[in-house]
N, C-alpha and C. Protein backbone atom coordinates (compact mmCIF):
# COMPACT_ATOMS: atom_id res chain seq x y z
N UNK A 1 219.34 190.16 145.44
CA UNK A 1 217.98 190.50 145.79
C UNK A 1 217.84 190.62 147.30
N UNK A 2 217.21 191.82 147.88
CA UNK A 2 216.49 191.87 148.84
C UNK A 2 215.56 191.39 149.57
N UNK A 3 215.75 189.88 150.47
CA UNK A 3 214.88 189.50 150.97
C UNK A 3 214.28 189.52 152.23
N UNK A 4 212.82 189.89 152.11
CA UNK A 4 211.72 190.59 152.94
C UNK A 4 211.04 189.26 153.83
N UNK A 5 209.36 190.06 154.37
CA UNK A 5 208.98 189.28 155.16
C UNK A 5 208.25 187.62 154.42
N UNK A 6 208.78 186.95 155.28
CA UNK A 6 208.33 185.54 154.81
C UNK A 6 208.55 184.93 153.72
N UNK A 7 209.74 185.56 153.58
CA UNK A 7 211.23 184.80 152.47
C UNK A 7 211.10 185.04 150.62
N UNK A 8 210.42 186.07 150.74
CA UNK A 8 210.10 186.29 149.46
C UNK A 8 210.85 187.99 149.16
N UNK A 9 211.42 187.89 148.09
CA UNK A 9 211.99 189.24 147.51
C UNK A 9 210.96 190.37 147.27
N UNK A 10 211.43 191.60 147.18
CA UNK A 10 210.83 192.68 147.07
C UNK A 10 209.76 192.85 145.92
N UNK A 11 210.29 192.24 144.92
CA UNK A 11 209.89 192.50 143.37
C UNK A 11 208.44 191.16 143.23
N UNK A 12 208.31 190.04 144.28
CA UNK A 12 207.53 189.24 144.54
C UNK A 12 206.28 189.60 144.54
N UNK A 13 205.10 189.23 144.00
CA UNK A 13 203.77 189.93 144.16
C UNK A 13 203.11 188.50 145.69
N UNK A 14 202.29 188.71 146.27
CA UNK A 14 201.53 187.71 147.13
C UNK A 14 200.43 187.26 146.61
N UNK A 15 200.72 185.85 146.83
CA UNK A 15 199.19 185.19 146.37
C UNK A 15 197.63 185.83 147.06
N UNK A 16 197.11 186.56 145.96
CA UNK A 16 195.56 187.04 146.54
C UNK A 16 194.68 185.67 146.20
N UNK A 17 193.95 185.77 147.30
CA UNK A 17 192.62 184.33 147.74
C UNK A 17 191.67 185.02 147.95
N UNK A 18 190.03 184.84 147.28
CA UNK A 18 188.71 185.58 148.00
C UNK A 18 187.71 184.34 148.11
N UNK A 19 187.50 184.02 149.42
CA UNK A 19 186.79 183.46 149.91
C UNK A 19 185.24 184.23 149.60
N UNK A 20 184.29 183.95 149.30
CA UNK A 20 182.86 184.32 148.96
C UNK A 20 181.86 183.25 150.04
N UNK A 21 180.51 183.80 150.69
CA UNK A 21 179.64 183.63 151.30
C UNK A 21 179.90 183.01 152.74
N UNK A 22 180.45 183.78 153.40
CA UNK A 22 181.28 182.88 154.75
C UNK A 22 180.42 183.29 155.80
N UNK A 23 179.38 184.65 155.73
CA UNK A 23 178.45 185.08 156.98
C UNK A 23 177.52 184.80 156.44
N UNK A 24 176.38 184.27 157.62
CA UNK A 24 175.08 183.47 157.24
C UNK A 24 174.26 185.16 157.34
N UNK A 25 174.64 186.09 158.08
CA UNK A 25 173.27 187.26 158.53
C UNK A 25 173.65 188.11 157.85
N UNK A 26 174.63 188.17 156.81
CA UNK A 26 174.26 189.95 156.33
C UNK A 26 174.08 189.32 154.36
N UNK A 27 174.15 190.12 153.68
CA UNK A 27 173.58 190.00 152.35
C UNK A 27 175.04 189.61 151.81
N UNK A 28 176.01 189.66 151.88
CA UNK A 28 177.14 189.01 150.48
C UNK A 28 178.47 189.55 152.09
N UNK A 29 179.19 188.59 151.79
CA UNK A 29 180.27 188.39 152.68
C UNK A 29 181.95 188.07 151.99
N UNK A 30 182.94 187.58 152.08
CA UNK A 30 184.03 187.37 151.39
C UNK A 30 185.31 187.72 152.73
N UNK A 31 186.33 186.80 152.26
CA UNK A 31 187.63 186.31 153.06
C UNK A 31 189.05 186.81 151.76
N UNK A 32 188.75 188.44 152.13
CA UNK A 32 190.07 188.65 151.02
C UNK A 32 191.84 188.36 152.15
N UNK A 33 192.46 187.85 151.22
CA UNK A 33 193.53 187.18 151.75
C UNK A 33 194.62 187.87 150.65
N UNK A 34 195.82 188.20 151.13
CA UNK A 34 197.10 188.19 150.47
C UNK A 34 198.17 188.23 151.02
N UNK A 35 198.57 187.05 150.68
CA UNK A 35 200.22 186.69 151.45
C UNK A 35 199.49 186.07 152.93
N UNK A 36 199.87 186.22 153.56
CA UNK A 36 199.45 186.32 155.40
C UNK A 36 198.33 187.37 155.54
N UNK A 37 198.48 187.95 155.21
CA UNK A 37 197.29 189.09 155.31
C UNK A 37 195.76 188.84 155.27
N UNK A 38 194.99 189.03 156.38
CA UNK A 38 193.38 188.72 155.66
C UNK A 38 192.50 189.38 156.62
N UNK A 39 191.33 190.07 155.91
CA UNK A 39 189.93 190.19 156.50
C UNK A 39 189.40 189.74 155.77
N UNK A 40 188.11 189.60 156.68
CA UNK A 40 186.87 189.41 156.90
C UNK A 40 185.86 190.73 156.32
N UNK A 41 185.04 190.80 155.44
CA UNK A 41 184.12 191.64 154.77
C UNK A 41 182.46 191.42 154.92
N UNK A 42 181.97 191.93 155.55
CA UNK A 42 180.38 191.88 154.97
C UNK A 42 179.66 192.83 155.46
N UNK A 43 178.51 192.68 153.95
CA UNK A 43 178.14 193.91 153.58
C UNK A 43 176.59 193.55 153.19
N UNK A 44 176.10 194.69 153.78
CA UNK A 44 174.48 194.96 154.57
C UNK A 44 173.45 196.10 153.69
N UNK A 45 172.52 195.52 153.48
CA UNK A 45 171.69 196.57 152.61
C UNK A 45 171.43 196.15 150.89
N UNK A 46 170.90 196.72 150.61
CA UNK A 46 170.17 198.56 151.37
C UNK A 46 169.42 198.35 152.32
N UNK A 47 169.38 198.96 153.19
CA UNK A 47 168.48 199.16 154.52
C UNK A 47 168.11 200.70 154.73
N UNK A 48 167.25 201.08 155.78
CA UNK A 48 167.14 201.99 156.58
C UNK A 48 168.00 202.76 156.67
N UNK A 49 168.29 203.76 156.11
CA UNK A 49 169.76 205.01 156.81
C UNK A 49 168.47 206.01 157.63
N UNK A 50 169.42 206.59 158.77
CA UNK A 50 169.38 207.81 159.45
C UNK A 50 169.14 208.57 158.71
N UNK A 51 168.03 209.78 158.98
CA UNK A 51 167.89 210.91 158.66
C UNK A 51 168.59 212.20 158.20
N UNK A 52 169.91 211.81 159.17
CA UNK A 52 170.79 213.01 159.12
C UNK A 52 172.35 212.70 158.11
N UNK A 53 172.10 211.16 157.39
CA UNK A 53 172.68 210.62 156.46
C UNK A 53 172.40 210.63 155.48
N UNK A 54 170.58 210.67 155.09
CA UNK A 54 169.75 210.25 154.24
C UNK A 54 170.21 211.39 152.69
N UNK A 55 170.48 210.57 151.65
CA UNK A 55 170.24 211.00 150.15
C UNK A 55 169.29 211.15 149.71
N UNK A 56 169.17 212.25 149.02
CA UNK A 56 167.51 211.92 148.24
C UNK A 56 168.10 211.57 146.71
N UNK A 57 168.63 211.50 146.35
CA UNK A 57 168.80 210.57 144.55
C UNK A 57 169.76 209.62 144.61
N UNK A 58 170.83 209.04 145.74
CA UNK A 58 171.61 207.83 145.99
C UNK A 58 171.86 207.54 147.47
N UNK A 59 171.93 206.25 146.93
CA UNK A 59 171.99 205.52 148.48
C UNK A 59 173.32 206.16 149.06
N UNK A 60 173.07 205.95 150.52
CA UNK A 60 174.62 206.37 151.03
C UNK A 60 174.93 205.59 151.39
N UNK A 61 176.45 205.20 151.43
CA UNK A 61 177.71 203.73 151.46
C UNK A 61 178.62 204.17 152.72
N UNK A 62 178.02 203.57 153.79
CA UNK A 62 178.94 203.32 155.40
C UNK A 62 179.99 202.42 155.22
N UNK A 63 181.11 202.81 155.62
CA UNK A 63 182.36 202.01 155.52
C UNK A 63 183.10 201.76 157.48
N UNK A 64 182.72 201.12 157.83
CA UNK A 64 183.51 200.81 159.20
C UNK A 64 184.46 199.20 159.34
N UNK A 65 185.95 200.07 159.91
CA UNK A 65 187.00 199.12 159.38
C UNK A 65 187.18 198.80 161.09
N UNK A 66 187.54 197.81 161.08
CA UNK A 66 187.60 197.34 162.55
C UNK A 66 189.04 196.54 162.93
N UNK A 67 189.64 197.18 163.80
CA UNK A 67 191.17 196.49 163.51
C UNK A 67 191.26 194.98 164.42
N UNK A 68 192.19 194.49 164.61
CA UNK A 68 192.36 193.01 165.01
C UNK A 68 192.18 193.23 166.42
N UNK A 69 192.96 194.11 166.91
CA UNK A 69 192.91 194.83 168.68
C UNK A 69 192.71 196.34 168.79
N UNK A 70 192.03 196.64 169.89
CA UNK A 70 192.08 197.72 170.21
C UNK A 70 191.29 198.46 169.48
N UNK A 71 191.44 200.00 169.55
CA UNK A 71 190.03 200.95 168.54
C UNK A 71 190.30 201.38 167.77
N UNK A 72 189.92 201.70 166.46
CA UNK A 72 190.50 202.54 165.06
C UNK A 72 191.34 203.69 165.14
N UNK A 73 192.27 203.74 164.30
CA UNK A 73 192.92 204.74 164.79
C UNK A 73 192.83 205.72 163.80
N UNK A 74 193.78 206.86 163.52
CA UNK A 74 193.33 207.85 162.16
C UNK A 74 193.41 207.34 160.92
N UNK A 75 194.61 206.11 161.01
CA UNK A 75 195.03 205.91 159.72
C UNK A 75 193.77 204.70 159.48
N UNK A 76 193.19 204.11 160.09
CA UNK A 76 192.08 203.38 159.60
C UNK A 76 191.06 203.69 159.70
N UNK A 77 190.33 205.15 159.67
CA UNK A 77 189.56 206.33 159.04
C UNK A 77 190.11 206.46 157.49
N UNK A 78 191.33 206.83 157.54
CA UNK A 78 191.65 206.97 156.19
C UNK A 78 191.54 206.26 155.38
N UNK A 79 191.95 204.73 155.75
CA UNK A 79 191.25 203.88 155.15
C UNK A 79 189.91 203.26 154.95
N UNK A 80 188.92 203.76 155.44
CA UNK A 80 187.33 203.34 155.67
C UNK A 80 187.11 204.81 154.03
N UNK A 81 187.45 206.18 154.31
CA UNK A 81 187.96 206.60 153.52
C UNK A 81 187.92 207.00 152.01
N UNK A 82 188.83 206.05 151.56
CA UNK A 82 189.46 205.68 150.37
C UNK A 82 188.43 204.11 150.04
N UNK A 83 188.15 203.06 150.49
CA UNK A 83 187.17 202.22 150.22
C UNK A 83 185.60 202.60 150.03
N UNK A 84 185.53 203.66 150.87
CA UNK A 84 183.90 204.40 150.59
C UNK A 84 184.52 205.17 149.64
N UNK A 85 185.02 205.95 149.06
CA UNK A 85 185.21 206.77 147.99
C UNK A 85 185.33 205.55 146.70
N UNK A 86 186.14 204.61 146.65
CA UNK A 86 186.29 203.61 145.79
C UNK A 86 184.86 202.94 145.78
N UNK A 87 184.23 202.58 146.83
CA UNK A 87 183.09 202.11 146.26
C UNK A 87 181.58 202.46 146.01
N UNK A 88 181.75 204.25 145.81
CA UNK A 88 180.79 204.62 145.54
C UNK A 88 181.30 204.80 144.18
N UNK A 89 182.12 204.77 143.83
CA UNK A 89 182.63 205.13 142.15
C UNK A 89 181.58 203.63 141.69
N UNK A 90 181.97 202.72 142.45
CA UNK A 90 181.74 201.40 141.42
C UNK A 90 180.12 200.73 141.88
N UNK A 91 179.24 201.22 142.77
CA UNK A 91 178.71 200.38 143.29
C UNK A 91 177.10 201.54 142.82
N UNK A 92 176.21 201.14 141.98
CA UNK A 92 175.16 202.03 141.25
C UNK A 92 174.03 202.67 142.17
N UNK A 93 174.24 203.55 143.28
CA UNK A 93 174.23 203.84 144.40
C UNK A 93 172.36 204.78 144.13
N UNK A 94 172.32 205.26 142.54
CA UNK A 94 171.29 205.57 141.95
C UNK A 94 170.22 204.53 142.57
N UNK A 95 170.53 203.66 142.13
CA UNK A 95 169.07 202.38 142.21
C UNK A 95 168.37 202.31 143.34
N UNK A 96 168.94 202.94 144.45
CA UNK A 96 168.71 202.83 145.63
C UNK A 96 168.59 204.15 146.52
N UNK A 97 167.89 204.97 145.95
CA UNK A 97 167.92 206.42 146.63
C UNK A 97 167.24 206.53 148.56
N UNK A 98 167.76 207.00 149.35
CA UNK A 98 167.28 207.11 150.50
C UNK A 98 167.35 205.59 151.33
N UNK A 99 168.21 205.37 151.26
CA UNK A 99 168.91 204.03 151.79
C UNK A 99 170.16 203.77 151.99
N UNK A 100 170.56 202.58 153.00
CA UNK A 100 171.77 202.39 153.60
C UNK A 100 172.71 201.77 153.17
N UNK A 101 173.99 201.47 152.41
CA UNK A 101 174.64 200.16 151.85
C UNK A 101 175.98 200.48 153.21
N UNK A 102 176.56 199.28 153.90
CA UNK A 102 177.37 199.62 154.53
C UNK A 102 177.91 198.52 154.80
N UNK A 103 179.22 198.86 154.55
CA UNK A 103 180.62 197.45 154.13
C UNK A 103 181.25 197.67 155.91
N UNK A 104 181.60 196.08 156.22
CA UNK A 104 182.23 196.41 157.81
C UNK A 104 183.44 195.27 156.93
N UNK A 105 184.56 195.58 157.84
CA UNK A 105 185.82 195.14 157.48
C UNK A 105 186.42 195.02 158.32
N UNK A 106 186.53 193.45 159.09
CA UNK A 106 187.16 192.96 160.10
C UNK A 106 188.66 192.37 159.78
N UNK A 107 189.50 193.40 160.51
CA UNK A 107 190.99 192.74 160.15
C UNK A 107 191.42 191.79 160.93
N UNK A 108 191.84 190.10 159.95
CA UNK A 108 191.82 189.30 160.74
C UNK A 108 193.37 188.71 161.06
N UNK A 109 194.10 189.33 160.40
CA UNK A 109 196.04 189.03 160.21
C UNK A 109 196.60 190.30 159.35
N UNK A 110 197.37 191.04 160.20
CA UNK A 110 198.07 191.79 159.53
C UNK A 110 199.72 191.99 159.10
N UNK A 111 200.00 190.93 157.98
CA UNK A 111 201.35 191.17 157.76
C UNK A 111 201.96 192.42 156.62
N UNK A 112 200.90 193.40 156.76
CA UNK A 112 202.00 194.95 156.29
C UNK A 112 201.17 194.98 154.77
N UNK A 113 200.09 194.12 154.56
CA UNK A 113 199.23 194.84 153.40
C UNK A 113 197.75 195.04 153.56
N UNK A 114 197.01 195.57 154.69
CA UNK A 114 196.21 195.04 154.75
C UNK A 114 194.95 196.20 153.78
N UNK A 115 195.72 197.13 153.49
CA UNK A 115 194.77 198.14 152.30
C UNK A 115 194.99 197.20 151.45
N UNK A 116 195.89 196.60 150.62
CA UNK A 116 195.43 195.67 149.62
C UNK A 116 194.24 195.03 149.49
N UNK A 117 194.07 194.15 150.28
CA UNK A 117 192.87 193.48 150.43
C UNK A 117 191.58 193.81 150.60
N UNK A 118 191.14 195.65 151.14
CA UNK A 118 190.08 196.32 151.65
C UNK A 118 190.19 197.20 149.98
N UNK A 119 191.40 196.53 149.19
CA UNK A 119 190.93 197.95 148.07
C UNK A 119 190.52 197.03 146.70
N UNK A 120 190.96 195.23 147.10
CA UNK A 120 189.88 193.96 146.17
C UNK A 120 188.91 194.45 146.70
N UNK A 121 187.98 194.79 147.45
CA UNK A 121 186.80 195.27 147.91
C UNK A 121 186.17 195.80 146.08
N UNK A 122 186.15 196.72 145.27
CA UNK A 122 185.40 196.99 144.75
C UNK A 122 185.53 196.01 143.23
N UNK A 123 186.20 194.67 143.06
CA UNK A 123 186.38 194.07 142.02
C UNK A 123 185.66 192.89 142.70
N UNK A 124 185.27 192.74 143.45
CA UNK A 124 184.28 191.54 144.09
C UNK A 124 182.70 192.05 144.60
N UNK A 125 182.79 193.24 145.18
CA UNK A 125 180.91 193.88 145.23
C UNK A 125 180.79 195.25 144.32
């Protein structure tokens, strides 16, 4: 067997952990964790959206991913992305027409999974 980072083989899955209600100011929060890996999640709304955002029959779902250092780069667009596409599939965006839902995703350790943890995002909100 092939052994990888932090002494575990390839074929090894990582222990996933979700911490729930950890920010006192926004509406539902969570500490997704796997292996070494973890952000920070919370998520705001419905509120107020911009005009030039605004739905008229579903809410619209802001996704901003925020890395550990420094400024987003393309590939974490792509990933803001694929989590707004995933969580407008799952999140009843109807109920809430002309309004804001918007997930921020602070990366807080990155050991090489950290889309894992931003893609538990739609099995917890």
């Amino acid at each position: 067997m092939d052994i990888t980072n932090g002494g575990t083989d390839e074929a090894t899955l990582r222990h996933c952990v979700c911490e729930q209600g950890l920010l006192n100011r926004c509406d539902g929060s969570a500490r997704l964790m796997q292996g070494k890996t973890s952000v920070l999640v919370g998520v705001y709304g419905p509120g107020e959206v911009r005009m030039s955002k605004e739905l008229a029959n579903r809410a619209t779902i802001e996704v901003i991913f925020k890395p550990k250092v420094g400024m987003p780069a393309v590939k974490h667009r792509a990933l803001e992305q694929l989590i707004r596409s995933t969580c407008e599939a799952s999140i009843l965006t109807a109920l809430h027409p002309r309004s804001l839902i918007s997930i921020t995703i602070q990366e807080e350790h990155n050991d090489g999974s950290v889309s894992y943890p931003c893609y538990l995002l739609r099995l917890y909100y």
